[in-house]
Structure formats: structure tokens, C-alpha cells
C-alpha atoms as a PDB file:
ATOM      1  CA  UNK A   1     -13.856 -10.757 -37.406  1.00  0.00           C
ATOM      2  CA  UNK A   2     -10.582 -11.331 -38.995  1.00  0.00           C
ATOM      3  CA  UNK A   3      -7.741 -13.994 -37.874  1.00  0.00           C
ATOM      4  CA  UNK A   4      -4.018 -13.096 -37.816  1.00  0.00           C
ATOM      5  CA  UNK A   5      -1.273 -15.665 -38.676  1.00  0.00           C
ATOM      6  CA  UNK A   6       1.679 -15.004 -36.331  1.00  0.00           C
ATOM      7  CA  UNK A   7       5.192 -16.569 -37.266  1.00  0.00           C
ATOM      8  CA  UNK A   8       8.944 -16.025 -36.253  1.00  0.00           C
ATOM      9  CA  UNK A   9      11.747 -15.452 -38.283  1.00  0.00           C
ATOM     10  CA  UNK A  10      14.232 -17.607 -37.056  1.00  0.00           C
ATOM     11  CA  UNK A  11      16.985 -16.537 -39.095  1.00  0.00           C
ATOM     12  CA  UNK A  12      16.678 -13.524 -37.727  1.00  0.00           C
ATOM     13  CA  UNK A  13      15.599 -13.970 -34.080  1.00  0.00           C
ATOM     14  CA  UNK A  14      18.128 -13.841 -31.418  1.00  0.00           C
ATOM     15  CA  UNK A  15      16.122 -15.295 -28.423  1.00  0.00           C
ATOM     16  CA  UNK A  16      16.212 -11.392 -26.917  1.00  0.00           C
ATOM     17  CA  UNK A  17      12.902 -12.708 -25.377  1.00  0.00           C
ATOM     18  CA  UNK A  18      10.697  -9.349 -24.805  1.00  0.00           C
ATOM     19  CA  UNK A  19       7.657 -11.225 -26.622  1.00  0.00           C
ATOM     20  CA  UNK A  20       8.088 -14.084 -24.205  1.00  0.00           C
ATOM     21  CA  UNK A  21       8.326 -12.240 -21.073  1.00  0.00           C
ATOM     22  CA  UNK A  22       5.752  -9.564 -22.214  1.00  0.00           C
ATOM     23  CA  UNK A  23       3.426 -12.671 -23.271  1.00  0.00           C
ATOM     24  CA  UNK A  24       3.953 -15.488 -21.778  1.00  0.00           C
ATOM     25  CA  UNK A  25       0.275 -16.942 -23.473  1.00  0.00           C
ATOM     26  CA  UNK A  26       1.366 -15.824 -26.631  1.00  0.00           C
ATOM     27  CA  UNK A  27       5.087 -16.415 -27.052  1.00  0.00           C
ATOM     28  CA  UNK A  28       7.814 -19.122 -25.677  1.00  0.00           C
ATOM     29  CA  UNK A  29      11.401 -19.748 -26.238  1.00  0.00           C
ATOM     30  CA  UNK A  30      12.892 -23.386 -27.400  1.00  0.00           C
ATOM     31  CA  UNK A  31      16.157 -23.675 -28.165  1.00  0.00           C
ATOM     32  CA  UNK A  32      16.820 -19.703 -27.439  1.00  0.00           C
ATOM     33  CA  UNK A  33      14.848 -18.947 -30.138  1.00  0.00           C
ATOM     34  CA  UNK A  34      11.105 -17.825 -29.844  1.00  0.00           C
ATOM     35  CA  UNK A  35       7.817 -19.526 -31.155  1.00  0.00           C
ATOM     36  CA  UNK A  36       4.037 -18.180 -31.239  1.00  0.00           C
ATOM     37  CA  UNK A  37       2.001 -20.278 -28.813  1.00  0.00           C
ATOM     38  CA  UNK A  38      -0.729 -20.514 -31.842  1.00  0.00           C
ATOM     39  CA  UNK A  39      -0.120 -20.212 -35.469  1.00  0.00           C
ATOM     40  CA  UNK A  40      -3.765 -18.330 -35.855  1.00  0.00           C
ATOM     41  CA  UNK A  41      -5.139 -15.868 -33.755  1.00  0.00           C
ATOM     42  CA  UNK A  42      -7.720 -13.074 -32.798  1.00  0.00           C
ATOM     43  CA  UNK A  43      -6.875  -9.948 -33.544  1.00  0.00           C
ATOM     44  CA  UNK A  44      -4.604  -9.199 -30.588  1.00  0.00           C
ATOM     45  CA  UNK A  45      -3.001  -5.278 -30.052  1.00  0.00           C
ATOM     46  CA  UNK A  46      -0.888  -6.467 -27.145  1.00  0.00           C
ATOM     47  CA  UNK A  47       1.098  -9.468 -30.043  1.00  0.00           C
ATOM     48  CA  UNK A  48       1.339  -6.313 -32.919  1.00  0.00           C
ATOM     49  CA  UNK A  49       3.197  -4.273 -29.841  1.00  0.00           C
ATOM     50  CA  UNK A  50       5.449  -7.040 -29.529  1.00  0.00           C
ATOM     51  CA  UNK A  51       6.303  -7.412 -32.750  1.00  0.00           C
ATOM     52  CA  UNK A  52       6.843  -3.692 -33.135  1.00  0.00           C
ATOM     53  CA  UNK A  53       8.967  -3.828 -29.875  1.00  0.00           C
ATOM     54  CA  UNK A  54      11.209  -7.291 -30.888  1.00  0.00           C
ATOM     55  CA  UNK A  55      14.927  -5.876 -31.555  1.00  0.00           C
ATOM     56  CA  UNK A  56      15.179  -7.581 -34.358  1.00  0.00           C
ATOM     57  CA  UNK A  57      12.292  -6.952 -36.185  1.00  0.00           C
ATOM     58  CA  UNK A  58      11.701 -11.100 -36.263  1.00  0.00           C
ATOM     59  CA  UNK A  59       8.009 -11.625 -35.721  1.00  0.00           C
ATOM     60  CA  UNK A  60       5.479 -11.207 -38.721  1.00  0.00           C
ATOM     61  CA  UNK A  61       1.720 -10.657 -38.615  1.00  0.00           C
ATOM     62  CA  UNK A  62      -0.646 -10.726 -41.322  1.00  0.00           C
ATOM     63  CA  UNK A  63      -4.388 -10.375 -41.629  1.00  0.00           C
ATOM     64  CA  UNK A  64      -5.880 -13.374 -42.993  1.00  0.00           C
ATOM     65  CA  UNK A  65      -8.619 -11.654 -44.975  1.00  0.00           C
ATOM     66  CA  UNK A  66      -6.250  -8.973 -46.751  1.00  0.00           C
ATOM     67  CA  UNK A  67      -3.090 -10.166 -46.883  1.00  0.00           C
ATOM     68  CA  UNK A  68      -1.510  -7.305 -45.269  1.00  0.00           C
ATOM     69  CA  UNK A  69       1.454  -7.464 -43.271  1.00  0.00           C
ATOM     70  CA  UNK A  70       0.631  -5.910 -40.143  1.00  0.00           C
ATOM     71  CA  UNK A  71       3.723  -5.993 -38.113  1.00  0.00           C
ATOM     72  CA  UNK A  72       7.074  -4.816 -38.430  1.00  0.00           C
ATOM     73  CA  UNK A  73       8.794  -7.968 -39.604  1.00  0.00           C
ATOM     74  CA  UNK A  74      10.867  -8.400 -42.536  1.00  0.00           C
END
């Protein structure tokens, strides 16, 4: 099974908090800005929704094995 790294832009995040409140176990805010609960992770459908879903297009996920860029983040 494949691992996902999961990171915030935090130039670009504006503490909207939709990841946080959607997943609480996967996302918190400090300092109005938000920050993955764990760096690596399980492929998880309900963190690539909330990066699709984040206004500002802020959180990243890529596939371990590949490389690819699985979320919307720029």
C-alpha cells in the first residue's frame, strides 16, 4: 500500500479552516493557519476531499511511491 505526504502551504493558507472542522484527526489550526496532524499517511479519500475543497487551494498531497501530486495544491 502506498503512503501520502500531506503538507500546507502557508503562504497561501488563510486559516478558512474547512480541513480542520471537516477533520479534526487530520487537520488543526496554530496561529490561524492550518497544519496536518501527521506528515505521512494512509491513503485517506476523506484528506484528498479536503484538499480539493480548501478555498485556497493550500494543502498538497503526493503519493510516496510515484511522485504524483494528488491534490489540488499549488
Amino acid at each position: 500500500m502506498s503512503t501520502w505526504h500531506v503538507e500546507v502551504d502557508h503562504r497561501v493558507c488563510m486559516g478558512a479552516g474547512l480541513c480542520n472542522g471537516n477533520l479534526p484527526d487530520r487537520f488543526r489550526l496554530v496561529d490561524a493557519k492550518s497544519i496536518p496532524v501527521a506528515e505521512w499517511i494512509e491513503p485517506d479519500e476523506d484528506v484528498l476531499d479536503a484538499a480539493d475543497y480548501c478555498p485556497y487551494r493550500a494543502i498538497r498531497i503526493t503519493d510516496k511511491a510515484t511522485g504524483e501530486t494528488l491534490s489540488a495544491g499549488d
